[in-house]
Protein backbone atom coordinates (compact mmCIF):
# COMPACT_ATOMS: atom_id res chain seq x y z
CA UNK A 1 -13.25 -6.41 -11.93
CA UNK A 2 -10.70 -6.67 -14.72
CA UNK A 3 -11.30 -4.38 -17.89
CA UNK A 4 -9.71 -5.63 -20.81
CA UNK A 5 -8.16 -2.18 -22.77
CA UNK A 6 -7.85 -1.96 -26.66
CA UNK A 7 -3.97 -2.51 -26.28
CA UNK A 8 -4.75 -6.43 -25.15
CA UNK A 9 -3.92 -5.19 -21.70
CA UNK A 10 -5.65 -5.53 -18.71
CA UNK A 11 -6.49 -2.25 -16.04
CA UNK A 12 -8.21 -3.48 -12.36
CA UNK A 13 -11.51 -1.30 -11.90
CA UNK A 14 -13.93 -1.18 -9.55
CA UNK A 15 -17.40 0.00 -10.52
CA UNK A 16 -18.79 3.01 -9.18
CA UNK A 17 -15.73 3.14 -6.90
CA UNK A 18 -12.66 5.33 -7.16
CA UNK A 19 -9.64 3.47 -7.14
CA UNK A 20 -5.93 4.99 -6.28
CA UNK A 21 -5.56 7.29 -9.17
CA UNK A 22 -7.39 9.83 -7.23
CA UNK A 23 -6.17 11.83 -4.40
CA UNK A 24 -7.31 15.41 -3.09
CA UNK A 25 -6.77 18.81 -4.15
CA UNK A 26 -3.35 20.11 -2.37
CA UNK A 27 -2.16 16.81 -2.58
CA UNK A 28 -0.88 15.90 -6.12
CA UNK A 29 -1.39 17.64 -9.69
CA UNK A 30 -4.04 17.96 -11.80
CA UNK A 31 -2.86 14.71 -13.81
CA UNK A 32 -2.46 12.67 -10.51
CA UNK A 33 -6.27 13.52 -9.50
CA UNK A 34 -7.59 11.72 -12.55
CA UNK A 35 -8.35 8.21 -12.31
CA UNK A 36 -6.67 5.10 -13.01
CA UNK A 37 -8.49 3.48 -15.99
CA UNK A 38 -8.06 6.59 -17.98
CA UNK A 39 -4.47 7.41 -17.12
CA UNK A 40 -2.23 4.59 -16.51
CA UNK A 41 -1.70 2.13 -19.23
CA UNK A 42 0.41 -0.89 -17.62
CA UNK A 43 0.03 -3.73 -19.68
CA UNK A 44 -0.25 -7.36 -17.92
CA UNK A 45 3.13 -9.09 -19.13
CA UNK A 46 6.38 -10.40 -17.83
CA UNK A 47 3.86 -11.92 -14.49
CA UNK A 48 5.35 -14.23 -12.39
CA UNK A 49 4.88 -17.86 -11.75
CA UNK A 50 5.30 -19.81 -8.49
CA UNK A 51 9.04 -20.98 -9.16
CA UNK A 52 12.00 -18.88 -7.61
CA UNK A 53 13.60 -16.22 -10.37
CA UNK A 54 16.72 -15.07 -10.57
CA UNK A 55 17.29 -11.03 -10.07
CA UNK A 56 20.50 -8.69 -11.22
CA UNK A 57 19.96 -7.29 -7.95
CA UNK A 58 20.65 -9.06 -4.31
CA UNK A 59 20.18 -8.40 -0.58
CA UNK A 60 22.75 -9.71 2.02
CA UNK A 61 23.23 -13.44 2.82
CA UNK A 62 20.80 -14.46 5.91
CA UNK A 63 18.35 -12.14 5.26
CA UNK A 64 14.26 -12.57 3.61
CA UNK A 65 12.67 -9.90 3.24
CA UNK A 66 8.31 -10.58 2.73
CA UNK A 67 6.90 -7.38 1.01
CA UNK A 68 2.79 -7.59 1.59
CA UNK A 69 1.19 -6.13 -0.96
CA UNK A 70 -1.86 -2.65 0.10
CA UNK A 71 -4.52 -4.41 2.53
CA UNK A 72 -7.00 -1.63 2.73
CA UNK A 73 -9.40 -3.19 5.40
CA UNK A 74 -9.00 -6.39 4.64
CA UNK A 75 -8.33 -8.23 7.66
CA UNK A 76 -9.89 -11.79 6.46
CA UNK A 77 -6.83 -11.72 3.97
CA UNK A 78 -4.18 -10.85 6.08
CA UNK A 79 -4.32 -13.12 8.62
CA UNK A 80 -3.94 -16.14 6.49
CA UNK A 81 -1.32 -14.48 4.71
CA UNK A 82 0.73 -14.08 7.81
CA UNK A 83 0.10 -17.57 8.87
CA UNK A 84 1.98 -18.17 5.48
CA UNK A 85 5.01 -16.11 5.75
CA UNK A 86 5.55 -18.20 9.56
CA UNK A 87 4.77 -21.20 8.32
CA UNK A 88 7.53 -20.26 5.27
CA UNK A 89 10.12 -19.81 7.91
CA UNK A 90 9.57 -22.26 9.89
CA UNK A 91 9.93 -24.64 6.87
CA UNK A 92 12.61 -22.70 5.27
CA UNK A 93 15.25 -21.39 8.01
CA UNK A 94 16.51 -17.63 7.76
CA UNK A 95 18.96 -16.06 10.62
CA UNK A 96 16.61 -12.59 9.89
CA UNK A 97 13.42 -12.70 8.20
CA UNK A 98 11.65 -9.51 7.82
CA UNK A 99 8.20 -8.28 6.78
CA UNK A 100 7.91 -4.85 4.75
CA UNK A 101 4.08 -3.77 4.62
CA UNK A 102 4.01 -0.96 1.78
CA UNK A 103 1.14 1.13 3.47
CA UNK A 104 -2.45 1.76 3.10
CA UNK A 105 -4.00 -0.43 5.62
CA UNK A 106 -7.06 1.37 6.05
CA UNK A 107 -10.27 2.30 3.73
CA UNK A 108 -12.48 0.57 1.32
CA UNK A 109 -12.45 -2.59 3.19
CA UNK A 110 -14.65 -3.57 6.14
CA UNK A 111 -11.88 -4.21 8.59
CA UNK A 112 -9.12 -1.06 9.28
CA UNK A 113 -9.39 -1.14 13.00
CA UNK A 114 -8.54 -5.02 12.76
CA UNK A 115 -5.81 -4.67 10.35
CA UNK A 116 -4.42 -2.17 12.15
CA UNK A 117 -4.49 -4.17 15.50
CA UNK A 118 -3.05 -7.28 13.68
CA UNK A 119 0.10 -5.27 12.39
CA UNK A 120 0.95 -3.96 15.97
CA UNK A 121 0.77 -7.53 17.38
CA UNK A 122 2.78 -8.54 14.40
CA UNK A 123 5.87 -6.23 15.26
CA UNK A 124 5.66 -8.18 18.66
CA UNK A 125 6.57 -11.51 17.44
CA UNK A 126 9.15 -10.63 14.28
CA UNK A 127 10.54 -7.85 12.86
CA UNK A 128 8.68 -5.54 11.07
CA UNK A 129 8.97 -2.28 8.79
CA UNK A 130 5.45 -0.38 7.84
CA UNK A 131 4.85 2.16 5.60
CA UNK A 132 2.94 4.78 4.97
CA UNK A 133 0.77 4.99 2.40
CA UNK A 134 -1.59 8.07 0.77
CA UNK A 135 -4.71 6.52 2.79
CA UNK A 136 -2.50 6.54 6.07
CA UNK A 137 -1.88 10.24 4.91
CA UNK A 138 -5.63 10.97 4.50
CA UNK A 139 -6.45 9.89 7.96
CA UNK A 140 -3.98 12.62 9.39
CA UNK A 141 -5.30 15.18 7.29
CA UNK A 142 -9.32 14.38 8.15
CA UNK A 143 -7.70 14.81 11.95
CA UNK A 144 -5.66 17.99 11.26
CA UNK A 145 -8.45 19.26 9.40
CA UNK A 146 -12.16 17.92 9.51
CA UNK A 147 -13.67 19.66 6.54
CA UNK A 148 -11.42 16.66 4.93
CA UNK A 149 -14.08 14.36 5.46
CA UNK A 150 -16.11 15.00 2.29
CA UNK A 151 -12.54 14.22 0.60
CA UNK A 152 -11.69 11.05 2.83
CA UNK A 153 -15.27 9.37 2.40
CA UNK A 154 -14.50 9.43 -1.54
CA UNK A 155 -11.48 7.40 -0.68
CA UNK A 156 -13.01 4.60 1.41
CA UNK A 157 -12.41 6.78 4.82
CA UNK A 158 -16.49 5.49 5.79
CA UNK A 159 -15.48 2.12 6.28
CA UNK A 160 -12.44 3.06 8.13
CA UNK A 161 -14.50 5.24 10.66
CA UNK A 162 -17.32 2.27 10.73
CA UNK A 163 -14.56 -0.09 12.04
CA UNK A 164 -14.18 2.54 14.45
CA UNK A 165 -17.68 2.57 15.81
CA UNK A 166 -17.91 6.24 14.38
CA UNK A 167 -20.84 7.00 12.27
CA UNK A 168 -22.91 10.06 12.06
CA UNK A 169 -26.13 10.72 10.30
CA UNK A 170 -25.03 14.16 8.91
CA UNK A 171 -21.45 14.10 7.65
CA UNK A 172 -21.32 17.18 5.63
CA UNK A 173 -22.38 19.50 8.71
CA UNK A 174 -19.38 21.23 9.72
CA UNK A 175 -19.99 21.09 13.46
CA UNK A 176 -20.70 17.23 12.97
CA UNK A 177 -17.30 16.75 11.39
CA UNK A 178 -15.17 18.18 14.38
CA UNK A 179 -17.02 15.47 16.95
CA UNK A 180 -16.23 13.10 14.32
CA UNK A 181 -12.61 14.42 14.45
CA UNK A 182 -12.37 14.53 18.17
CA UNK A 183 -14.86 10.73 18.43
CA UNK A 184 -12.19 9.39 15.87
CA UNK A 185 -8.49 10.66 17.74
CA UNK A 186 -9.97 9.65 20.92
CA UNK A 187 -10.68 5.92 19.52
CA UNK A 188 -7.20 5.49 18.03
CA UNK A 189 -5.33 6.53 21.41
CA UNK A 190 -7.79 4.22 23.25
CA UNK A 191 -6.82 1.40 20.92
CA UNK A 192 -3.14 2.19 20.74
CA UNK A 193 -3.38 2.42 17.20
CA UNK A 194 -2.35 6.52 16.71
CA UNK A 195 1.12 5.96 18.03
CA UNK A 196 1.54 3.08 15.82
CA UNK A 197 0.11 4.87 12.01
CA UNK A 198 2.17 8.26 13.44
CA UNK A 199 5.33 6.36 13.41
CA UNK A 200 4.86 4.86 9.59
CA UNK A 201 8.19 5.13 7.56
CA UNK A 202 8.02 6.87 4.28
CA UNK A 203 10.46 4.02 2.41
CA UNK A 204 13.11 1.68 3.63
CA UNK A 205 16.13 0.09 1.65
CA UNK A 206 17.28 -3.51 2.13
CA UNK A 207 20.20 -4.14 -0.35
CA UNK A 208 19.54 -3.38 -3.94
CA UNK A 209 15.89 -2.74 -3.28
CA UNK A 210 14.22 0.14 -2.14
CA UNK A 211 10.56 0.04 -0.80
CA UNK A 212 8.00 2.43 -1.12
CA UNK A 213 4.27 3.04 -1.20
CA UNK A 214 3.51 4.44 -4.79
CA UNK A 215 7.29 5.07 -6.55
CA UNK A 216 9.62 7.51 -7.04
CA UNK A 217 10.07 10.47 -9.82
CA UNK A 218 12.86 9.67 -12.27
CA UNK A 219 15.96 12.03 -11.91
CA UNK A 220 15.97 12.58 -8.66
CA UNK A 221 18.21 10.56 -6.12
CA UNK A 222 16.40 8.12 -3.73
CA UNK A 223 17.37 10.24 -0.44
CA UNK A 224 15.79 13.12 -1.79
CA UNK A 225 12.24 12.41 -2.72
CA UNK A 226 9.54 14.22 -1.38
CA UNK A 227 6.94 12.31 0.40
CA UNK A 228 4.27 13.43 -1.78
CA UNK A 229 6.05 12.19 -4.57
CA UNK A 230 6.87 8.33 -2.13
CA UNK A 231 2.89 8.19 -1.40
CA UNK A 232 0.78 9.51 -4.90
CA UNK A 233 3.30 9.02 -7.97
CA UNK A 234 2.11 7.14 -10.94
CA UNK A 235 2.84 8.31 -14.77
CA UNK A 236 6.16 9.64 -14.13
CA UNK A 237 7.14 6.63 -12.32
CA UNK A 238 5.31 3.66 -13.53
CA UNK A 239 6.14 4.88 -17.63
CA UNK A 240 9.57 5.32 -16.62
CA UNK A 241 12.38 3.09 -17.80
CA UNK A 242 15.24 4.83 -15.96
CA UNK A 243 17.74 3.15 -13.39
CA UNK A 244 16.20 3.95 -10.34
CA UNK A 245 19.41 3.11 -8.32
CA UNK A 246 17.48 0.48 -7.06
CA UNK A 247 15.21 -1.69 -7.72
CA UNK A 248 11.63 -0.21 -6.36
CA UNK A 249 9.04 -2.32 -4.92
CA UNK A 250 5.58 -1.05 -4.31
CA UNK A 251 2.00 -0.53 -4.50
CA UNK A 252 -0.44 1.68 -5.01
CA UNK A 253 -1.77 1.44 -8.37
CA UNK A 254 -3.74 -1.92 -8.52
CA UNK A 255 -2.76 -4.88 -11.27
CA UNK A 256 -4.78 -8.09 -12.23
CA UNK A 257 -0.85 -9.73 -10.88
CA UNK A 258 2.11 -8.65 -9.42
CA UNK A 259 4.61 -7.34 -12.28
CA UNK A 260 8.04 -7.52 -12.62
CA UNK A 261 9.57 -4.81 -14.60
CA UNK A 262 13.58 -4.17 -14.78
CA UNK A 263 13.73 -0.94 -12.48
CA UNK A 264 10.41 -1.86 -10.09
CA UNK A 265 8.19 -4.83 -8.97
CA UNK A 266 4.35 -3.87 -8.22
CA UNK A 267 2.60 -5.89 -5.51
CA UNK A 268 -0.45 -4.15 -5.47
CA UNK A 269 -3.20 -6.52 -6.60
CA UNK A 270 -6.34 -4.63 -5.28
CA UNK A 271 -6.72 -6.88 -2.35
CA UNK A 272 -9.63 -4.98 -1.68
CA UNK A 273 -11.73 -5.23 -4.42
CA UNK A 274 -10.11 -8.79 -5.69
CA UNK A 275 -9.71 -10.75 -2.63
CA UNK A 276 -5.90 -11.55 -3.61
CA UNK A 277 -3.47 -10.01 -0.72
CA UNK A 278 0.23 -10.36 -2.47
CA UNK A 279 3.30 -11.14 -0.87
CA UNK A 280 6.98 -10.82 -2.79
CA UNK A 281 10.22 -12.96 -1.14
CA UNK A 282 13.24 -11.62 -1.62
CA UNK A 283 16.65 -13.77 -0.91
CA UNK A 284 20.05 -13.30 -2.28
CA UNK A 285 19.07 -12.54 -5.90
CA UNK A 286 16.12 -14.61 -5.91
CA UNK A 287 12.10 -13.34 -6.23
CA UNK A 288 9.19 -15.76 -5.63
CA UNK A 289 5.47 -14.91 -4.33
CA UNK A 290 3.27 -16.42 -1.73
């Protein structure tokens, strides 16, 4: 759903659910734990259309890169999607296509275990770059640490352990949360699926652009953010108009439409809650969206 604010702006929302402007205590300040529609203020302008633009930024000469947009369980989205970035270049010809997913491809929808399996076949047939996003970071910590389950379901982590086949009756008893632990590690190696969210990159840079799950904090050079900053960032970042270094394409904090802003790009259009999965194409200096 799509609140309209008193600016004439537009904030995604989903009621009764939190949406990515919370994150746990130990993991982010004070200001990052509060939630979206009463922090961040991103108004709905400058949206793209389906013609190609024109960038003052460029990747090399035979290279595409597709940036996909946070899935979070939504495997009835993504496979269409990637039927569209092959049938793209097919039609269009590239020497090196390659697909950047910006992380959290688990929670809140019905399908994480799917998702995740139709990434790994993915990196089979082109190549691939996947990142890791907060939610990706929340599954770790629930296996590090069990008595992160109350934290994780608040986040979506029930569907993701329902995809699973892992449900309990009692999730708040301690000894209940370590089976669920141990039920939950066991499933991922038995689906091949821990080795493939361990080995999730915190950002990757293709020309002038750098790609990352939620941002980066203004001041300090792209090689030497902290991965805290990479996967919960939004105020500092999103508010910012500094020269990056790059430009910075993400996700994280949901909008109605991908925006285009002169230091980032934000592909995050709460496929989750809205049913629209973005994808951003990236050629020479040009931008366009599937």
């Amino acid at each position: 759903m799509i609140y309209s604010r008193p600016d004439g702006g537009q904030t995604a929302a989903v009621r009764g659910q939190i949406i990515d402007g919370m994150v746990p205590r130990g993991f982010g300040s004070v200001d990052d734990r509060r939630s979206v529609a009463e922090r961040v203020v991103v108004p709905v302008r400058n949206l793209p259309n389906p013609t190609t633009k024109k960038l003052p930024a460029k990747i090399a000469d035979g290279i595409r890169v597709y940036a996909i947009g946070d899935i979070h369980g939504r495997s009835d989205l993504l496979q269409p999607l990637l039927a569209q970035v092959e049938t793209d270049i097919s039609a269009h010809f590239i020497p090196h296509p390659i697909l950047v997913f910006l992380g959290d491809y688990l929670d809140r929808g019905p399908s994480s275990r799917q998702v995740i399996e139709q990434l790994a076949l993915q990196s089979e047939r082109s190549e691939v770059v996947f990142l890791k996003g907060n939610h990706e970071h929340y599954l770790f910590e629930f296996l590090k640490n069990p008595a992160f389950l109350k934290a994780w379901l608040r986040f979506g982590g029930l569907d993701t352990l329902r995809s699973y086949g892992i449900v309990t009756s009692n999730y708040s008893d301690a000894r209940e949360q370590e089976l669920l632990a141990m039920s939950f590690r066991l499933a991922l190696h038995e689906n091949g699926h821990y080795n493939f969210l361990s080995s999730l990159r915190p950002s990757f840079t293709c020309g002038d652009f750098f790609f990352v799950h939620a941002g980066v904090r203004p001041g300090v050079p792209l090689d030497q953010q902290s991965e805290k900053d990479l996967l919960t960032i939004r105020n500092e970042f999103l508010l910012s108009k500094s020269d990056f270094g790059k430009i910075v394409v993400h996700g994280h904090t949901p909008v109605p439409r991908p925006e285009i802003h002169s230091n980032r790009i934000n592909i995050d259009t709460g496929a989750y809650a809205t049913g629209q999965l973005s994808c951003l194409v990236l050629e020479q200096d040009e931008i366009r969206f599937i």
